[in-house]
Protein backbone atom coordinates (compact mmCIF):
# COMPACT_ATOMS: atom_id res chain seq x y z
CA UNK A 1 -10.87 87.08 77.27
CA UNK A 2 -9.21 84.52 74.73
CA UNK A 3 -5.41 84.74 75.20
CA UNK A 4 -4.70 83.44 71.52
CA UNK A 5 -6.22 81.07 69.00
CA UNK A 6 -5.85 77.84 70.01
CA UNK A 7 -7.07 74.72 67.30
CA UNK A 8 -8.50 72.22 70.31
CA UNK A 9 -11.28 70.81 72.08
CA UNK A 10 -11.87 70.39 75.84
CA UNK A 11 -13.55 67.60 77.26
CA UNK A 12 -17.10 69.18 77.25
CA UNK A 13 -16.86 70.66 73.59
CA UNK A 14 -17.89 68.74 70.37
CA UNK A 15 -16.70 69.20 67.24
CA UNK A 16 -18.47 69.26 64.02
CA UNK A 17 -19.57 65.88 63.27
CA UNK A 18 -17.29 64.85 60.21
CA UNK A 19 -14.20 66.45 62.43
CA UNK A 20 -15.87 63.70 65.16
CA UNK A 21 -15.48 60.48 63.32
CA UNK A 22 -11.95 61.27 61.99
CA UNK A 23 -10.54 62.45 65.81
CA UNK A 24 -12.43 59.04 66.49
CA UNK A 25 -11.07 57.12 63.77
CA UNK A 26 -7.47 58.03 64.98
CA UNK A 27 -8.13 57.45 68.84
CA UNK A 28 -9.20 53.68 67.65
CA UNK A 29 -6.16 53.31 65.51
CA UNK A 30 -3.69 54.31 68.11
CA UNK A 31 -5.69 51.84 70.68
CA UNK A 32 -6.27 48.64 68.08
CA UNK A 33 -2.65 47.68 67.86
CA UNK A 34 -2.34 46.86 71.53
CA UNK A 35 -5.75 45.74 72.43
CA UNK A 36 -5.83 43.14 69.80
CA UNK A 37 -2.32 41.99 70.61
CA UNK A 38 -3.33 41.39 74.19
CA UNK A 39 -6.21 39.13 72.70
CA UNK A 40 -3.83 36.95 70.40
CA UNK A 41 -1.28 36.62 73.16
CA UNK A 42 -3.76 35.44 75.83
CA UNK A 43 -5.83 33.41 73.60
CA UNK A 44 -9.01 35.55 74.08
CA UNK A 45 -11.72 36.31 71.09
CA UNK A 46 -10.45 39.30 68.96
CA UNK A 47 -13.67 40.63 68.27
CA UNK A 48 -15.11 40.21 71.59
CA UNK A 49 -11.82 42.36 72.96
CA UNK A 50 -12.29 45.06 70.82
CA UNK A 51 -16.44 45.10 71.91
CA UNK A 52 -15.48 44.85 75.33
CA UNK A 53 -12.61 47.59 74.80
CA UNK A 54 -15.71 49.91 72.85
CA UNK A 55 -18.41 48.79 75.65
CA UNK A 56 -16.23 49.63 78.51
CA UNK A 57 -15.26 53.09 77.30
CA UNK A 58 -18.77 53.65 77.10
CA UNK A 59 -19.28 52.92 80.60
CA UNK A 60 -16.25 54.24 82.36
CA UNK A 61 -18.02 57.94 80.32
CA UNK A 62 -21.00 57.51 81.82
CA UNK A 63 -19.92 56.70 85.15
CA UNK A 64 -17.69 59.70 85.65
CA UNK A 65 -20.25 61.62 84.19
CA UNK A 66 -18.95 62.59 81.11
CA UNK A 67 -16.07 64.77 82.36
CA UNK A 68 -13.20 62.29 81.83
CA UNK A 69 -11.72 61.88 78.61
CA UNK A 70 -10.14 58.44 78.48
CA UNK A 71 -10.36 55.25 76.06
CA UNK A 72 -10.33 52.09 78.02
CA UNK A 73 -8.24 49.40 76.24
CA UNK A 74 -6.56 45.85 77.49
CA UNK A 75 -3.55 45.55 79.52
CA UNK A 76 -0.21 43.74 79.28
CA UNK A 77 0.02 43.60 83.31
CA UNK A 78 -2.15 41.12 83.56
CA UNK A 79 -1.07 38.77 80.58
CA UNK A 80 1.42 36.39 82.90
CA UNK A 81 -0.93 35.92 85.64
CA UNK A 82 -4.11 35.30 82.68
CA UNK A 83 -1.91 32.52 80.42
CA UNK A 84 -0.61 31.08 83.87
CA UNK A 85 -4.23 30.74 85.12
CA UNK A 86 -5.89 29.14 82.50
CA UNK A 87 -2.91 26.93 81.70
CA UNK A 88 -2.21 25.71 85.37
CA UNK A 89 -3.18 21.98 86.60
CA UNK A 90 -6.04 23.49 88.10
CA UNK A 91 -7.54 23.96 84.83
CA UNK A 92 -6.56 21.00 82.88
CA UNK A 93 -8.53 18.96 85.50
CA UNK A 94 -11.91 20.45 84.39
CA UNK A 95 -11.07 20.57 80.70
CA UNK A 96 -12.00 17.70 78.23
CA UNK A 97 -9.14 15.91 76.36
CA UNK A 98 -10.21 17.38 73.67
CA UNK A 99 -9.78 20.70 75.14
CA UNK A 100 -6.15 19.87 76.46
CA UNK A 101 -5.54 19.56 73.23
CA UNK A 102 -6.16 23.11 72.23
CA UNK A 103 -4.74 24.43 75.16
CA UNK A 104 -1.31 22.71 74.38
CA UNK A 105 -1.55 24.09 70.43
CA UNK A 106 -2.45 27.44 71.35
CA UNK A 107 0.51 27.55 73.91
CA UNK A 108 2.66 25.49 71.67
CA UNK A 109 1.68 28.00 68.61
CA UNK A 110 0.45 25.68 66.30
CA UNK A 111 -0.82 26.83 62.94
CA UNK A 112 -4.55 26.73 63.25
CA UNK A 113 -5.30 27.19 66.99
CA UNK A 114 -6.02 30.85 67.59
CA UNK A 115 -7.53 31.16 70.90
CA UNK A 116 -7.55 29.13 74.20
CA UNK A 117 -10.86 26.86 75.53
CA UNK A 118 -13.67 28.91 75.96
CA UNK A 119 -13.92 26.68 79.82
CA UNK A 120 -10.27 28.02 80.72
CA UNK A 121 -11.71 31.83 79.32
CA UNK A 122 -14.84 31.50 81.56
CA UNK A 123 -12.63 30.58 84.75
CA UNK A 124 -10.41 33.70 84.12
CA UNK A 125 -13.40 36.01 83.41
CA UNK A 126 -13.81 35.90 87.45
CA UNK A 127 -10.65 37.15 88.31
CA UNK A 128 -10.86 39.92 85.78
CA UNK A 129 -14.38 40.81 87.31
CA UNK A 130 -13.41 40.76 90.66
CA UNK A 131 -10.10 42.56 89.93
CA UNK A 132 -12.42 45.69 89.15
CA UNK A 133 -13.37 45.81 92.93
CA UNK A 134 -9.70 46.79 93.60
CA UNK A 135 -9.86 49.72 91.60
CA UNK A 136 -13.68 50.53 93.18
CA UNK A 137 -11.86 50.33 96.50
CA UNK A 138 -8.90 52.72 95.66
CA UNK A 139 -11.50 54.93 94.09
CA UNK A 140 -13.59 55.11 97.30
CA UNK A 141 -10.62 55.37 99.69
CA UNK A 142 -9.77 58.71 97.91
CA UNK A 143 -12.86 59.86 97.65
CA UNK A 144 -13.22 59.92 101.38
CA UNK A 145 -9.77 60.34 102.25
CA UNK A 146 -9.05 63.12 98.97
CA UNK A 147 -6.45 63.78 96.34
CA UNK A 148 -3.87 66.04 98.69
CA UNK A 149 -3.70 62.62 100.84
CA UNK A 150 -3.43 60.82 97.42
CA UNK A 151 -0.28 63.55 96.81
CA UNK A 152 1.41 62.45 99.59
CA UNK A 153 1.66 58.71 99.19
CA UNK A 154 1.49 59.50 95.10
CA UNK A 155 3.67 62.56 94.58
CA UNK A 156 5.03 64.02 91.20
CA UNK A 157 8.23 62.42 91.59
CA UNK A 158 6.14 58.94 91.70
CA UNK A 159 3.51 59.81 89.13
CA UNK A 160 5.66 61.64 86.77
CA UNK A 161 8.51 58.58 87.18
CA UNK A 162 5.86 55.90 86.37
CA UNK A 163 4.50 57.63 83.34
CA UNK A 164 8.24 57.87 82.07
CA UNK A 165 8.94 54.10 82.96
CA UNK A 166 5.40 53.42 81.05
CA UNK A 167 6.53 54.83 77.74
CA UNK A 168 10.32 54.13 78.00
CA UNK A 169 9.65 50.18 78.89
CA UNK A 170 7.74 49.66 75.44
CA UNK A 171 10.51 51.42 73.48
CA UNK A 172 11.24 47.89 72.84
CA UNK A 173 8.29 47.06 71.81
CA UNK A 174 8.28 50.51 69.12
CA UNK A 175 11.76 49.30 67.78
CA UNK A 176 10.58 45.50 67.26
CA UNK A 177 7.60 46.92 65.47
CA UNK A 178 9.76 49.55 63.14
CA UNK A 179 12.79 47.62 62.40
CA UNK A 180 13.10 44.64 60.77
CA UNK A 181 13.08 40.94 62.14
CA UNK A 182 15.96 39.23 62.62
CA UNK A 183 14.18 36.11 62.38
CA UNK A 184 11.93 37.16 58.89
CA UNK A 185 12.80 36.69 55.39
CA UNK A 186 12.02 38.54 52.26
CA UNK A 187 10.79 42.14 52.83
CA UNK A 188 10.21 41.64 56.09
CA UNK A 189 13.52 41.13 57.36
CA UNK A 190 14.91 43.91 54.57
CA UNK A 191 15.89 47.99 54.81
CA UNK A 192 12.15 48.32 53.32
CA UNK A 193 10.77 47.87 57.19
CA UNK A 194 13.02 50.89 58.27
CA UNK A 195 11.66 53.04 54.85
CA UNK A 196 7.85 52.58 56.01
CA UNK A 197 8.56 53.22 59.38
CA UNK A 198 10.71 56.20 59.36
CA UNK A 199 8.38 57.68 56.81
CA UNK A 200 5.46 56.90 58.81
CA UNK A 201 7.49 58.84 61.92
CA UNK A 202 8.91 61.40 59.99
CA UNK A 203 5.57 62.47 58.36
CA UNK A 204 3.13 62.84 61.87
CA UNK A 205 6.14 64.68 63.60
CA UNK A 206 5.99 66.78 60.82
CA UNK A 207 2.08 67.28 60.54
CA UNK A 208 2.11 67.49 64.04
CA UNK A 209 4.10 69.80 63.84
CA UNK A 210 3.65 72.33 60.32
CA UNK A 211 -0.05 72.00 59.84
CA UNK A 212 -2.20 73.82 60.84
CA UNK A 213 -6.31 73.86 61.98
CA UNK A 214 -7.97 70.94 61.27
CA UNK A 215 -5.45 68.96 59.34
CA UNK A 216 -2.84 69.78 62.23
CA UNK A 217 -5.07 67.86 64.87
CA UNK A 218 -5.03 64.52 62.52
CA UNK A 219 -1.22 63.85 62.77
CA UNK A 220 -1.48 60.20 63.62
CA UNK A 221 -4.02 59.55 61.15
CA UNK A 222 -2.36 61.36 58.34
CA UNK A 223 0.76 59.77 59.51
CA UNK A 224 -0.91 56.37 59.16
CA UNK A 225 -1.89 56.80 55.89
CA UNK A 226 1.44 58.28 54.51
CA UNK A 227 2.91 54.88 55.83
CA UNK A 228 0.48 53.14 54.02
CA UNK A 229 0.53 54.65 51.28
CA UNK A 230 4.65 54.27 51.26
CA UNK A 231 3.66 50.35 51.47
CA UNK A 232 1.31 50.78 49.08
CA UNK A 233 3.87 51.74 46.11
CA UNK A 234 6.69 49.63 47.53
CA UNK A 235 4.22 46.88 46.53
CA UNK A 236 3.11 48.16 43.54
CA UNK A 237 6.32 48.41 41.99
CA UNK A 238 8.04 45.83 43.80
CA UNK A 239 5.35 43.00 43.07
CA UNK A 240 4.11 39.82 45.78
CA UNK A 241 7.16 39.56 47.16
CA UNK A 242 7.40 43.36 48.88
CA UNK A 243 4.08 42.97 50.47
CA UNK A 244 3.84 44.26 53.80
CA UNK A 245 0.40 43.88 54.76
CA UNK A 246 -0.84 41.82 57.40
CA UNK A 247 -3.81 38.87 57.29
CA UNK A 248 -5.36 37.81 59.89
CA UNK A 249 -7.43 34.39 59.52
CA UNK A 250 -11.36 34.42 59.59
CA UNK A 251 -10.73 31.46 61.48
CA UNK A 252 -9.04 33.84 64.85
CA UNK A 253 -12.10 35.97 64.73
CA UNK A 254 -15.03 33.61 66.05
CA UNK A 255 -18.60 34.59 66.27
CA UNK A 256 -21.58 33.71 67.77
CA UNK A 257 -23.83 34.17 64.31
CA UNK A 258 -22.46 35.62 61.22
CA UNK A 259 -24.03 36.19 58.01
CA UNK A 260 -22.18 37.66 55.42
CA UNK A 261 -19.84 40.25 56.61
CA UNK A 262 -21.74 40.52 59.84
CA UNK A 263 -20.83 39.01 63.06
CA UNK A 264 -21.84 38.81 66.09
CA UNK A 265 -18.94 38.10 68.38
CA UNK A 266 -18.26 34.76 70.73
CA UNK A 267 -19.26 36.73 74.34
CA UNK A 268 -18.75 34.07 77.44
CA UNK A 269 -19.81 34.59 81.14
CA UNK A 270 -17.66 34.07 83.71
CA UNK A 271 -18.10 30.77 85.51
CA UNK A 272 -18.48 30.66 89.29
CA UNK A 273 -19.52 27.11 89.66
CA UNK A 274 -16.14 25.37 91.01
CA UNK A 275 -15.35 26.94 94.23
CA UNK A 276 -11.61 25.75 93.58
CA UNK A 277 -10.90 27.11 90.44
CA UNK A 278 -12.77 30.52 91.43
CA UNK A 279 -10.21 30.95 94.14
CA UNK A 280 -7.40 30.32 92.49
CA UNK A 281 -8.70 32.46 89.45
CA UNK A 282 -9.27 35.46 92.01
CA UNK A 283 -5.70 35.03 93.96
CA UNK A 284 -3.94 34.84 90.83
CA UNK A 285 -5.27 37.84 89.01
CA UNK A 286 -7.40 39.94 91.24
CA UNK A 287 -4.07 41.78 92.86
CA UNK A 288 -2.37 42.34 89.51
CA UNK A 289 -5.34 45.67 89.68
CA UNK A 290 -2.86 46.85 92.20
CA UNK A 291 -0.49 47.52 89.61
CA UNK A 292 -3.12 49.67 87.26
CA UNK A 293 -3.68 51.71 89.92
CA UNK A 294 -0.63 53.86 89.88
CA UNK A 295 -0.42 53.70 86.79
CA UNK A 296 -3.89 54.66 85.81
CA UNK A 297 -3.00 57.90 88.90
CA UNK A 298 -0.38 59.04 86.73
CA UNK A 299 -2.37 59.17 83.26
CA UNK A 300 -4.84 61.31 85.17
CA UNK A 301 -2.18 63.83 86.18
CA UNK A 302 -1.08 63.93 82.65
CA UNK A 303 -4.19 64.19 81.73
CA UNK A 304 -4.95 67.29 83.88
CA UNK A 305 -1.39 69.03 83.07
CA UNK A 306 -2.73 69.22 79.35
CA UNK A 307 -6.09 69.78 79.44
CA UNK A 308 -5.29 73.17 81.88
CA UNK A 309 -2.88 74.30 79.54
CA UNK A 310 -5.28 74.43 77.00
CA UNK A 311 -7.79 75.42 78.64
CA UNK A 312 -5.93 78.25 80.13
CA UNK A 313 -4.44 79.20 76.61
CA UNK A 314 -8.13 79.67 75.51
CA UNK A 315 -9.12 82.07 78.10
CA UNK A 316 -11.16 79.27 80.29
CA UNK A 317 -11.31 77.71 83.81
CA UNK A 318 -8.76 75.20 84.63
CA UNK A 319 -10.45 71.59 84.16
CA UNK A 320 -8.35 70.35 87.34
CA UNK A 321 -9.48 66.98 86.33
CA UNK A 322 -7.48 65.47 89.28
CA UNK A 323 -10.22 66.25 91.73
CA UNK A 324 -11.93 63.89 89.84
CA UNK A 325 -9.43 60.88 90.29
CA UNK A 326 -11.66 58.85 92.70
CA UNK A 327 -14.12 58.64 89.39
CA UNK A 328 -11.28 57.20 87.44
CA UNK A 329 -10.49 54.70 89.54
CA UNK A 330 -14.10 53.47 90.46
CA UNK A 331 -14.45 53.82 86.17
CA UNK A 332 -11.61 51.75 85.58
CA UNK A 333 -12.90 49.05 87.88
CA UNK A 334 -16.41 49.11 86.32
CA UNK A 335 -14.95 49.10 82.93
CA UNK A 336 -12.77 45.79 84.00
CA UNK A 337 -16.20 44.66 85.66
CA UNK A 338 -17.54 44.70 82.07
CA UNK A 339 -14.98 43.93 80.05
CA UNK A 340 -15.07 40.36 82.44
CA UNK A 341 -18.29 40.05 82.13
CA UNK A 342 -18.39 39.28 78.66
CA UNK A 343 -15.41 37.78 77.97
CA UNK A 344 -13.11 40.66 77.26
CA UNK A 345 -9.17 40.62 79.00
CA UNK A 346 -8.66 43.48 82.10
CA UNK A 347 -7.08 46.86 81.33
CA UNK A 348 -7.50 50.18 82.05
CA UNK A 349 -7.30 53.44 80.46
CA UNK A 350 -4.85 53.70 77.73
CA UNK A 351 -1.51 56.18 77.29
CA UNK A 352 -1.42 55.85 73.81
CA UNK A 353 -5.21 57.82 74.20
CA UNK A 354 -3.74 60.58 75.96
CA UNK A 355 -0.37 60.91 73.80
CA UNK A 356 -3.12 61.24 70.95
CA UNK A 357 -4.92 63.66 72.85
CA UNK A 358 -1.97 65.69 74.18
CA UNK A 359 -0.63 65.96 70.39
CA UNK A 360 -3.52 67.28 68.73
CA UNK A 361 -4.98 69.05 71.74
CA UNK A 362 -8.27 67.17 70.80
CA UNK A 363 -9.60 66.11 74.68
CA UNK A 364 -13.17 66.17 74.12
CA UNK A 365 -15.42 64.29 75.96
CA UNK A 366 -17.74 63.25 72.40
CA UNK A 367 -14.90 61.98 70.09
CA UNK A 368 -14.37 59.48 72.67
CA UNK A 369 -17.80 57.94 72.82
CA UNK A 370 -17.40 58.02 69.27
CA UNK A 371 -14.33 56.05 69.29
CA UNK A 372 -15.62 53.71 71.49
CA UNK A 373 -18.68 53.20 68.87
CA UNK A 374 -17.05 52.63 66.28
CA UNK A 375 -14.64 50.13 67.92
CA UNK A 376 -17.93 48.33 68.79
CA UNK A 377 -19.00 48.46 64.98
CA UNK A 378 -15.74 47.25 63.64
CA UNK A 379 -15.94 44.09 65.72
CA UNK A 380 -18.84 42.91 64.69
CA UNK A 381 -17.87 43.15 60.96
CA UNK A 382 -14.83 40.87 60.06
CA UNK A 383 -13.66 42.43 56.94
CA UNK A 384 -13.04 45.87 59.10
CA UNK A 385 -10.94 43.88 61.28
CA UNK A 386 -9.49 42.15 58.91
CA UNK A 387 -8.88 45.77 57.36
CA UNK A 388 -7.16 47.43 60.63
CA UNK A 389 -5.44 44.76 61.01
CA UNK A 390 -3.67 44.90 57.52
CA UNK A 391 -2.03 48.39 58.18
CA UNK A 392 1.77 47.20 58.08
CA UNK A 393 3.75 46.47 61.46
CA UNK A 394 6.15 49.31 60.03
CA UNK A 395 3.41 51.71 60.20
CA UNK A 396 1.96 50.72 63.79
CA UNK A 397 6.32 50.90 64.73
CA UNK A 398 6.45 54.10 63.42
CA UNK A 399 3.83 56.14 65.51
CA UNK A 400 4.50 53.70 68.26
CA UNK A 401 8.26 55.65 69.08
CA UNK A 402 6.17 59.02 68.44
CA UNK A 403 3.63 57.79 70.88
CA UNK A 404 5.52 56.08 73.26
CA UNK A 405 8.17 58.69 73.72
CA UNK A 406 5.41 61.33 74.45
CA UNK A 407 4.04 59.28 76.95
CA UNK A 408 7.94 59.19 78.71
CA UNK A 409 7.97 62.99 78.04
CA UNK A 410 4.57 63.84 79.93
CA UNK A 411 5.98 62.16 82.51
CA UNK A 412 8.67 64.58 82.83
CA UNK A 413 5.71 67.36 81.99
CA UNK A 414 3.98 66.24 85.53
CA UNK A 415 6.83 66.99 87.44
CA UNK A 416 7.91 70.01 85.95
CA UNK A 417 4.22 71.53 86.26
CA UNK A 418 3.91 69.65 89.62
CA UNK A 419 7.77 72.15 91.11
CA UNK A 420 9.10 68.61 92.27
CA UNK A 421 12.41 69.73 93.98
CA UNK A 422 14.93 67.58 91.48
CA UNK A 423 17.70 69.01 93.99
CA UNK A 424 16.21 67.11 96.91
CA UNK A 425 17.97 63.82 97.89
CA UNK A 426 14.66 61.73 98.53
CA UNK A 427 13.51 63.07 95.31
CA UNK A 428 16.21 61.40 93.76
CA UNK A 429 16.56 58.57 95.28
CA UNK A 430 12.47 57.97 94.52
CA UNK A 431 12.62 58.89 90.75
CA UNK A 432 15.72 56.65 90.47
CA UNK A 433 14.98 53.72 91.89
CA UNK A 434 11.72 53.65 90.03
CA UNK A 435 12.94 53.93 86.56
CA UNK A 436 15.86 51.82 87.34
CA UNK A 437 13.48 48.71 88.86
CA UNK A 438 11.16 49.60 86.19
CA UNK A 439 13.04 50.05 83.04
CA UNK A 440 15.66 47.03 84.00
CA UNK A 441 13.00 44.62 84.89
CA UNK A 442 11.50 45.36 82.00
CA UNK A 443 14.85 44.56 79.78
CA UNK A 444 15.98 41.70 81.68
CA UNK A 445 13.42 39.64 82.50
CA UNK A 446 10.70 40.19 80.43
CA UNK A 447 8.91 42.72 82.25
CA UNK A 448 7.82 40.09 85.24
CA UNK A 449 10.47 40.34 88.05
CA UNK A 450 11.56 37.13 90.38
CA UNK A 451 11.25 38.03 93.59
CA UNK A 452 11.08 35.51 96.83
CA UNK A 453 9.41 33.08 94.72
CA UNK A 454 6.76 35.67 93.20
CA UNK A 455 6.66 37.21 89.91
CA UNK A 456 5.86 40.60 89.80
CA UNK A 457 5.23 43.34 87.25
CA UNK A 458 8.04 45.40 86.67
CA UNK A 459 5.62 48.45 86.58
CA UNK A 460 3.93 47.60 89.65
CA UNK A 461 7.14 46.29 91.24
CA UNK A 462 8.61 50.07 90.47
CA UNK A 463 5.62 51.73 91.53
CA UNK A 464 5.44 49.63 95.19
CA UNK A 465 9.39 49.90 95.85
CA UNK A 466 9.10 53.62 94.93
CA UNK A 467 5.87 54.49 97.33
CA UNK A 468 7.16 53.00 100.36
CA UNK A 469 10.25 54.46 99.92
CA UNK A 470 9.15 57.62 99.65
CA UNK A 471 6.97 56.99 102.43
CA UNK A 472 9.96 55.98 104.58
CA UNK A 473 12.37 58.88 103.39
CA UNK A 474 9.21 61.46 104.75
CA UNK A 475 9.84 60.41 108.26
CA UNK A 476 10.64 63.09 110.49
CA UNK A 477 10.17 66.09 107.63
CA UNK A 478 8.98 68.95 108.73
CA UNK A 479 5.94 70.25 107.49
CA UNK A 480 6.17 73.76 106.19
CA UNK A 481 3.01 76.13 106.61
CA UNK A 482 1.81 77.77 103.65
């Protein structure tokens, strides 16, 4: 019996197809911003990202057989040890002079060098592959070993703290997008930035929150284009000089064959032929997977917390999609597999996906593969890039603090849905040592932490520090029959 009307879809429902493409449109919005930032920073093919972003969804569906709705977008974790590979003296000793060159203007940021040598790409397409054999293993271990052993070396307190440290260590990056530069001039570094963005956050926490049906499920979308559209007329009226929009150059989008607006984008294999370089492309960014895998843990038990709730509001069995984690994790590596095979960066399955999805209560299954479609379509034809890419950075800022801060709160949703005893004095001492090693790392150096000569990911640093502790502080508890 239905408990009450509830306006959302579980992962094996489809909507009607027009509803489809617009839940899609807004899952690719909320994933572009990121994906295609992790391509300009590392110096990897924008269009071939967002295929490889579109191609690996596609797979990580199929592999978990359709159950698991997640997008699969690029990762920041791995952007130290990527740049560091393919710009070490390993590399430069294979590359041509006139490939140095590149290499130095890409690093040094000069105007007209968009993306690193497609010979230093190749070399860190192995690592990325064979970084997806991590997450196979993890996968397999639970699988065999199952998720109440996965509970006890990953409890609430570790899952729930990670997904807070997740959202709360890119509130930087929210505020840089919504605020204005210190560093621009004219309307970008003027009050305008905060009007855009403000609007843009102001409208989807009100759609999200006031409309209803259909309409309410498109917050982020209709928030987008009320943002826009604020832009739009502070342009209008204000003339060239209040232009917000972004451009990126034709020139940062290579293809293998274009004609006309069609193009076929720049795909590279991975090259295994220098046994050197392979090693030191696998030691430096096979064991950064380590870090996705807690991380990629804790969007599956957000995941599951929402998708029950709904489920249970609408008079159905709950999903318990965390009896499926093992599929995640052998998903995510097949989807980094992929992703490396072609020439796309590593990643794994994306909060900003699930923030979209816990918002609008839209999980299913079908809107995803849809989303990952059209993120295929749009890179092969410039002038939608080009288009996506144009929505202001004031816009992106503004559903960035909506999206990031829900991805903070689910992680305090996990634990309270999870009974974590926030009384207990290992609980504590777990949960804050996390977000402090997390958060802090993140703020004061960069998000990479110096440790005994090593640099490690704040995230995965947090997540590491906070398992073995917890491990250490179970000693000697006694186990309490049921």
């Amino acid at each position: 019996m239905v408990k009450e009307k509830v306006h959302g879809y579980l992962p094996d429902e489809k909507p009607p197809i027009g509803k489809l493409l617009l839940y899609a449109l807004q899952q690719v919005i909320v994933m572009f911003p990121a994906t295609i930032t992790v391509a300009l920073i590392t110096g990897f093919q924008v269009s071939t990202t967002i295929f490889a972003s579109g191609l690996a969804t596609l797979c990580f569906i199929l592999i978990t057989g359709r159950k698991i709705p997640l997008y699969y977008g690029s990762s920041f974790a791995y952007l130290s040890a990527v740049i560091g590979m393919m710009s070490s003296d390993t590399i430069r000793e294979v590359l041509t002079s006139a490939e140095v060159a590149q290499l130095e203007g890409f690093l040094g940021k000069v105007p007209g060098v968009f993306s690193m040598p497609t010979t230093a790409v190749r070399y860190a397409q192995v690592g990325i592959v064979m970084s997806g054999l991590v997450s196979i293993a993890a996968g397999l271990i639970v699988k065999y070993l199952g998720v109440k052993y996965v509970e006890k070396v990953l409890p609430p307190t570790i899952t729930g703290s990670i997904a807070m440290i997740i959202g709360l260590t890119l509130a930087g990056n929210a505020l840089a997008d919504a605020a204005p530069s210190a560093n621009a001039t004219g309307i970008l570094g003027s009050n305008w930035v905060w009007v855009v963005s403000l609007v843009t956050l102001l409208s989807t926490i009100l759609y999200s929150r006031y409309l209803k049906g259909f309409l309410g499920q498109l917050p982020l979308l209709l928030g987008a284009a009320t943002g826009c559209l604020t832009a739009g007329a502070i342009f209008l009226f204000g003339g060239a000089d209040y232009n917000m929009f972004r451009s990126i150059s034709p020139e940062a989008i290579e293809s293998l064959w274009s004609v006309g607006p069609l193009a076929i984008p720049k795909f590279s294999l991975p090259d295994f032929s220098n046994a050197k370089i392979v090693f030191a492309s696998i030691t430096a960014i096979m064991p950064i997977a380590i870090a996705t895998i807690p991380e990629s843990t804790a969007h599956m038990y957000q995941l599951d917390v929402y998708v029950n709730d709904v489920a249970e509001k609408k008079g159905k069995s709950k999903y318990n999609l965390i009896d499926r984690l093992h599929m995640n994790l052998i998903g995510d590596g097949i989807g980094d597999m992929v992703a490396g095979v072609i020439g796309g960066p590593a990643g794994t399955n994306y909060g900003e996906n699930i923030s979209t999805m816990a918002i609008t209560k839209v999980f299913s299954v079908p809107v995803l593969i849809a989303a990952a479609v059209i993120a295929m379509v749009i890179s092969c034809f410039t002038p939608l890039i080009q288009g996506i890419y144009a929505i202001p950075l004031a816009v992106i800022g503004g559903l960035e603090i909506y999206l990031f801060g829900a991805i903070a709160a689910q992680g305090i949703a996990i634990m309270i849905d999870k009974q974590a005893d926030m009384f207990s004095s290992k609980n504590i001492a777990v949960i804050a040592s996390i977000m402090i090693i997390g958060i802090g790392g993140n703020y004061v150096y960069g998000g990479n932490i110096p440790f005994f000569g090593m640099s490690i990911p704040c995230i995965a640093g947090a997540a590491i520090f906070g398992i073995v502790l917890n491990l250490i502080l179970s000693i000697g508890e006694r186990k309490q029959e049921e």
